[in-house]
Protein backbone atom coordinates (compact mmCIF):
# COMPACT_ATOMS: atom_id res chain seq x y z
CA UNK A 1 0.00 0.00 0.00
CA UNK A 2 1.39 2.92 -0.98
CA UNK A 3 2.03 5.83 1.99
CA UNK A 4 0.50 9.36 0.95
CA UNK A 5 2.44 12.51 0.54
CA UNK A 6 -0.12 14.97 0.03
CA UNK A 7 -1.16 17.75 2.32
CA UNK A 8 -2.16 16.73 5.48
CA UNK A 9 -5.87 16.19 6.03
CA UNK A 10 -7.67 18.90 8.42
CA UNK A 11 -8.85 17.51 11.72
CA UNK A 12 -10.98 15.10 11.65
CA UNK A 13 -13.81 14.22 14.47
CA UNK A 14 -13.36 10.23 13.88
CA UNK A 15 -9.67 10.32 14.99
CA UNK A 16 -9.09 9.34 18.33
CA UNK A 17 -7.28 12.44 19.73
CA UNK A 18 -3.75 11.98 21.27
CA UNK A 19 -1.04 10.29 19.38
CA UNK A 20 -1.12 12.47 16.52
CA UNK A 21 -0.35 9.26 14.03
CA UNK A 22 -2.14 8.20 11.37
CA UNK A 23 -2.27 5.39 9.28
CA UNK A 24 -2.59 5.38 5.59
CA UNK A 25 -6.08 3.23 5.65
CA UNK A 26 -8.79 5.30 5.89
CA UNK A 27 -11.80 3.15 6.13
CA UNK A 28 -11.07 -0.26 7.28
CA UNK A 29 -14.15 -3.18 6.68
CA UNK A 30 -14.09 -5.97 9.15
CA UNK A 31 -16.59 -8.36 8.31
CA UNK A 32 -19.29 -6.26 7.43
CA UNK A 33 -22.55 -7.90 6.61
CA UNK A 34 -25.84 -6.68 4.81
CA UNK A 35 -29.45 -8.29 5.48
CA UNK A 36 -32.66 -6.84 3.67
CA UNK A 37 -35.17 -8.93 6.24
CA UNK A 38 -34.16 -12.76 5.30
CA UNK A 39 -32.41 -11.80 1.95
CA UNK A 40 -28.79 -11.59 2.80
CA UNK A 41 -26.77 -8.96 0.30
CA UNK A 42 -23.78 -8.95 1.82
CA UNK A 43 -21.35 -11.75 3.17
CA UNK A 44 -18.53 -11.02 5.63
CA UNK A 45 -16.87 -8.41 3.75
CA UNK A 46 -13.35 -7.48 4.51
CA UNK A 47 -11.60 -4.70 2.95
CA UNK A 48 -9.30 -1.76 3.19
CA UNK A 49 -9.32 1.58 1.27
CA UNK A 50 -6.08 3.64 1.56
CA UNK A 51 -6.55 7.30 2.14
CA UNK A 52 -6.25 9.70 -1.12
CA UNK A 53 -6.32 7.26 -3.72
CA UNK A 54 -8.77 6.12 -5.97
CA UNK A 55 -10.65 2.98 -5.52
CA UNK A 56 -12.90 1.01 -7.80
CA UNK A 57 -15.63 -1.33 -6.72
CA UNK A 58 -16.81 -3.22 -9.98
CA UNK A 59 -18.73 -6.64 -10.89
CA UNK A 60 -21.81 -7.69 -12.37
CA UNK A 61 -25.08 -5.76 -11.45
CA UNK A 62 -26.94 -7.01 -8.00
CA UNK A 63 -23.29 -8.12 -6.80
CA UNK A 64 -23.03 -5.78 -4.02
CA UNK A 65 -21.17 -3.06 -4.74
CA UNK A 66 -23.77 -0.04 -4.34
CA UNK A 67 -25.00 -1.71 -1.33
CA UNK A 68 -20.87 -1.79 0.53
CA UNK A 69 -20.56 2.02 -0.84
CA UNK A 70 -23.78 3.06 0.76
CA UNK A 71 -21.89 1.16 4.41
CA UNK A 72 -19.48 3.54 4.30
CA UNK A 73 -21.24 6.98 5.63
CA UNK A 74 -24.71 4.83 6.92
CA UNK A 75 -26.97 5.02 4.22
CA UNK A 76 -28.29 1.68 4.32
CA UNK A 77 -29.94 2.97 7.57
CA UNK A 78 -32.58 5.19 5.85
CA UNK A 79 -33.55 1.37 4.60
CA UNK A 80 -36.26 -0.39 5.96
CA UNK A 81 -35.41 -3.60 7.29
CA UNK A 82 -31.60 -3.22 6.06
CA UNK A 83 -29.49 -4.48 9.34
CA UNK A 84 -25.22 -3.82 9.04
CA UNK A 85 -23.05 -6.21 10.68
CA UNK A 86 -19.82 -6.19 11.37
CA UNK A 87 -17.04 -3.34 11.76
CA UNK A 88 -16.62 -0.25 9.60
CA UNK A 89 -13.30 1.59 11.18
CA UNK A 90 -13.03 5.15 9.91
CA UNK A 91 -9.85 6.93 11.10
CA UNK A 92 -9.85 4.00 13.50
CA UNK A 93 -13.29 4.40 15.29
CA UNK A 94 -16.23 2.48 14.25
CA UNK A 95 -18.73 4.63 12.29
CA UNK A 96 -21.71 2.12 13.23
CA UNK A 97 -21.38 3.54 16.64
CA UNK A 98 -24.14 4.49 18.27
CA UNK A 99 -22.88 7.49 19.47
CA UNK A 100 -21.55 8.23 15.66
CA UNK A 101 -23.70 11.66 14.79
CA UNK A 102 -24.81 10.29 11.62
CA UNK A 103 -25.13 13.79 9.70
CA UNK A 104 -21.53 14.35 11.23
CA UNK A 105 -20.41 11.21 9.51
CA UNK A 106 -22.18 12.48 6.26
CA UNK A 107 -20.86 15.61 5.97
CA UNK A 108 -17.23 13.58 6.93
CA UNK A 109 -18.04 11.07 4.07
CA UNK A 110 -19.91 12.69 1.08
CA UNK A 111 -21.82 10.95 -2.16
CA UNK A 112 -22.47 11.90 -5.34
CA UNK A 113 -25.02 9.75 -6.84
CA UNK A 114 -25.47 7.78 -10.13
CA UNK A 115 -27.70 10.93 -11.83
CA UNK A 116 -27.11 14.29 -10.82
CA UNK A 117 -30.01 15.96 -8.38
CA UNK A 118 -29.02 19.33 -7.73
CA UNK A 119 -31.43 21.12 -5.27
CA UNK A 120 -34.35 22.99 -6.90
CA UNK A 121 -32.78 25.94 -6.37
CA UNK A 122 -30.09 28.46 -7.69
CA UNK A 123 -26.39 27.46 -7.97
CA UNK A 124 -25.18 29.38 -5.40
CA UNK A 125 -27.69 27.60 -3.05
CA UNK A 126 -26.45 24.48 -3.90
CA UNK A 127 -23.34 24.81 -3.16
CA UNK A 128 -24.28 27.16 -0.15
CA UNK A 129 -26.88 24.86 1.40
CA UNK A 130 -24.30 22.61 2.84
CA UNK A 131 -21.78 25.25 4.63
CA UNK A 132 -24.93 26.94 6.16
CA UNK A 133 -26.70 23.99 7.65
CA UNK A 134 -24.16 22.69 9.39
CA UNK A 135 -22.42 26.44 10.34
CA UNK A 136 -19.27 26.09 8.80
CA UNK A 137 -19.42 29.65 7.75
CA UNK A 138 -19.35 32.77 9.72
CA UNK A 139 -19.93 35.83 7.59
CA UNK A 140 -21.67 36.06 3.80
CA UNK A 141 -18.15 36.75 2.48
CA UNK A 142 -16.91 33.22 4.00
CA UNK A 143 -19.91 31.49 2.19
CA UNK A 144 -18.89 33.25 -1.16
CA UNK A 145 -15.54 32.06 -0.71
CA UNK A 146 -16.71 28.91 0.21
CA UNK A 147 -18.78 28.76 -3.31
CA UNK A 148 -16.58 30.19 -5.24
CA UNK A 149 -13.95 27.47 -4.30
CA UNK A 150 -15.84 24.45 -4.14
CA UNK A 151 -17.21 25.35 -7.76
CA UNK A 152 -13.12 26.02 -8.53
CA UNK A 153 -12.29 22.74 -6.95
CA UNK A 154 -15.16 21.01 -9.16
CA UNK A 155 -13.75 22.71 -12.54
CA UNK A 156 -17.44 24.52 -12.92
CA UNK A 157 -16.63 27.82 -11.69
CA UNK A 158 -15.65 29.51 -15.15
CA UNK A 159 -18.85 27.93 -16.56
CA UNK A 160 -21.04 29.39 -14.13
CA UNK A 161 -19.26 32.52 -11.86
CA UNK A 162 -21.75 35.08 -14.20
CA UNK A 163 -25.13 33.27 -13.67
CA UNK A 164 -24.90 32.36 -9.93
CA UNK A 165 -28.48 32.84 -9.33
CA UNK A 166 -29.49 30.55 -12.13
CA UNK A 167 -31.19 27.30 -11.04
CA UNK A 168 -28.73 24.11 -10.90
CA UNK A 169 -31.37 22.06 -12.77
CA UNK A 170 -31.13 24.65 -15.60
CA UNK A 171 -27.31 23.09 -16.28
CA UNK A 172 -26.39 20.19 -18.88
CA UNK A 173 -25.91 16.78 -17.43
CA UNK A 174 -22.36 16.81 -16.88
CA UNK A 175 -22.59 20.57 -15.02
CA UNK A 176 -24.95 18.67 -13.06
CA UNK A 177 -23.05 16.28 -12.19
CA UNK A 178 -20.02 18.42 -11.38
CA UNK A 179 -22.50 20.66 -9.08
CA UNK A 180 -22.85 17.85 -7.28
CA UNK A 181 -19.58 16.91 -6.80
CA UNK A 182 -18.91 21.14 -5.84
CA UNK A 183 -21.76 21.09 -3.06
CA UNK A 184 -20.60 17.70 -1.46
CA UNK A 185 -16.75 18.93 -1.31
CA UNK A 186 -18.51 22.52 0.42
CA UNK A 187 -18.56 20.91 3.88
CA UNK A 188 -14.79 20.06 3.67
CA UNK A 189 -15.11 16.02 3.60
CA UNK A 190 -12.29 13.82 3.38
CA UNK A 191 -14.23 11.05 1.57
CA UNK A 192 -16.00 11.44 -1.34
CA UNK A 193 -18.27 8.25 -2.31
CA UNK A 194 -19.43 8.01 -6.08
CA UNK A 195 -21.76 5.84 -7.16
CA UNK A 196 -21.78 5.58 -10.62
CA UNK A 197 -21.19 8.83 -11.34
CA UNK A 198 -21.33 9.20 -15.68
CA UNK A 199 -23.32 6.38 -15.95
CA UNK A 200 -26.21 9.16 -17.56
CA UNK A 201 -23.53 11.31 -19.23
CA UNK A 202 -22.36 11.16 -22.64
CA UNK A 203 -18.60 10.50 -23.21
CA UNK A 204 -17.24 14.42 -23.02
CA UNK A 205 -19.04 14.80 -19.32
CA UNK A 206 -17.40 11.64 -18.44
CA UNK A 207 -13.93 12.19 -19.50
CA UNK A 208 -14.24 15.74 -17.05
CA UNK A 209 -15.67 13.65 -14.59
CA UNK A 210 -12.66 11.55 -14.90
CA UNK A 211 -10.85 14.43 -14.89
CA UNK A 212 -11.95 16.10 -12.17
CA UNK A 213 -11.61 12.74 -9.85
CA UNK A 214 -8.16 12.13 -10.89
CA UNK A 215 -7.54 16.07 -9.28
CA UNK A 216 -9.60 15.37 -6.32
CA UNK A 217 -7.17 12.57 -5.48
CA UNK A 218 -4.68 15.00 -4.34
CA UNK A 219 -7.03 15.72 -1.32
CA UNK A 220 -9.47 13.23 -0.70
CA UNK A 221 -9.92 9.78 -0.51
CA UNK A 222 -12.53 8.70 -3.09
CA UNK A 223 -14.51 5.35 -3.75
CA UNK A 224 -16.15 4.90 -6.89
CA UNK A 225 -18.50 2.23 -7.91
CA UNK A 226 -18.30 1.71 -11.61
CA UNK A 227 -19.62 -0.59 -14.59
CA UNK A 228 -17.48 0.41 -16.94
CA UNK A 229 -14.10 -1.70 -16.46
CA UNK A 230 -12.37 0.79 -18.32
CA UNK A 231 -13.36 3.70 -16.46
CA UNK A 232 -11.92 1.75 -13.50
CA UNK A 233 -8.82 1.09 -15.13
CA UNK A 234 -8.49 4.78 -15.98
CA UNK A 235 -9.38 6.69 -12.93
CA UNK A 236 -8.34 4.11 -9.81
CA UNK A 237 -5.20 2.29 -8.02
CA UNK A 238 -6.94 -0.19 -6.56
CA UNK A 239 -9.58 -2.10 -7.52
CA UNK A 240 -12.07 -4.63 -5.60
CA UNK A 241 -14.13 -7.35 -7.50
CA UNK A 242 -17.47 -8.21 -6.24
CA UNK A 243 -19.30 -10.85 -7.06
CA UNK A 244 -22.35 -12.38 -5.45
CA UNK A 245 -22.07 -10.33 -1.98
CA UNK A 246 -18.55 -10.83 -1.72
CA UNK A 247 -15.08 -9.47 -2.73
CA UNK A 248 -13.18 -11.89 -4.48
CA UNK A 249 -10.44 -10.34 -5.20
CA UNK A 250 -9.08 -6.54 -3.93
CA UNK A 251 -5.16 -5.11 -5.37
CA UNK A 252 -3.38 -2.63 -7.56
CA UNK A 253 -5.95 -1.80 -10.61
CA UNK A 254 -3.02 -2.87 -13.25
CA UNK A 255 -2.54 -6.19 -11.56
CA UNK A 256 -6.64 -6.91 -11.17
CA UNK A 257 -6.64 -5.88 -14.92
CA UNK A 258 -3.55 -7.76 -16.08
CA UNK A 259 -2.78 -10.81 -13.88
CA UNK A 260 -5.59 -11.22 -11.79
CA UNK A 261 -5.27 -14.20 -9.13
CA UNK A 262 -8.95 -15.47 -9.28
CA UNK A 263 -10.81 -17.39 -11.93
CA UNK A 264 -13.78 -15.34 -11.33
CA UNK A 265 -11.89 -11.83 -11.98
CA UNK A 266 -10.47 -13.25 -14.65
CA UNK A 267 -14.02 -14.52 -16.62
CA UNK A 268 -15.60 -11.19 -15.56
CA UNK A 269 -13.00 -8.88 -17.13
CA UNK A 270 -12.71 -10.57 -20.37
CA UNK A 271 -16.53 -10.91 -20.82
CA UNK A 272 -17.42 -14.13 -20.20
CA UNK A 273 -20.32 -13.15 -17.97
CA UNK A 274 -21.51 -9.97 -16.30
């Protein structure tokens, strides 16, 4: 695993105070299990993401993936009759504890979802709404700032800085999509979960999505769940294959795409089902 030397990450309030260290995993999965009533969706799942790097959860559809991603900042809870199991260690500390503040942890871990649903509201709003609900922001100059650079940050801003006031939905997908990406980034996460993220975009949105992710690397930690094997080969360093609620098989993207150790990788990257 490969240590980080990017900027070090603001404080964060899943980090046990104290020592100071930190390790380069930032979400660790320790058999994590997934129940919808009797259906069982996922089976003991244990896996690692390293902090600021890029990885890819692929397989066939209904294998899992969307349902781990949505593990990772507590989604699954707005689920009826979804029950977690197991350990999910962010920073160390287990998120699924139940004195976790959930919208804490959300604003920690962000999404951006498979189509792009900017508020029904203006731009700035969007990107606003965040910052102001959970007072991040102390004056109306901060929260300009705060706009202006999260749009920056989501390569939108030159597209956009003259018609603030304009409504988000009013944008092309791919702005969309990109506004999305600007309002989760507003509350200063340090993981940014994407599910799908261009799977409604046409190929020039997707290659600035791809873009834009490979930049975001430099400061977050992102985890992207992705059909498109080539999109995974592209934009991540590690990838995990799911297949039937579990991972088979988790490493370095090249080595998954090249040499991979499993039969089952190996049949689902060169086509032979999936």
């Amino acid at each position: 695993m490969m240590t980080s030397h990017n900027n070090e990450p603001q404080a964060n309030p899943f980090v046990d105070g104290g020592s100071g260290s930190r390790s380069t995993t930032k979400f660790a999965a320790k058999d994590v299990t997934v129940h919808y009533g009797e259906n069982q969706a996922l089976f003991p799942i244990n896996l690692d993401i390293p902090e600021k790097q890029v990885t890819a959860l692929i397989g066939p559809s209904g294998c899992g993936k969307s349902t781990f991603l949505r593990c990772l900042n507590r989604m699954n809870d707005i689920i009826d009759g979804c029950v977690v199991g197991g350990q999910i260690l962010l920073d160390g500390r287990n998120i699924n504890d139940p004195k976790v503040d959930v919208v804490q942890l959300r604003a920690q871990v962000g999404m951006v979802f498979q189509k792009p649903n900017p508020f029904p509201k203006s731009i700035f709003d969007n990107v606003s709404y965040g910052p102001k609900i959970h007072g991040t922001v102390a004056t109306a100059s901060d929260l300009d700032d705060v706009v202006e650079n999260s749009l920056r940050r989501a390569s939108l801003w030159d597209e956009v800085k003259d018609r603030l006031q304009d409504p988000g939905t009013g944008l092309s997908g791919g702005q969309q999509q990109r506004l999305c990406i600007a309002r989760a980034i507003a509350v200063e996460p340090e993981v940014i979960l994407m599910d799908e993220p261009c799977s409604s975009l046409d190929p020039i949105a997707t290659a600035k999505i791809e873009e834009l992710i490979n930049e975001l690397m430099q400061n977050y930690t992102i985890v992207i769940v992705t059909h498109s094997m080539q999109q995974a080969a592209r934009v991540s360093q590690r990838t995990a294959f799911f297949h039937l609620g579990k991972v088979v098989e988790i490493g370095n993207t090249q080595q998954i795409f090249t040499n991979p150790k499993d039969h089952r990788t190996q049949g689902y990257i060169t086509g032979r089902y999936g």
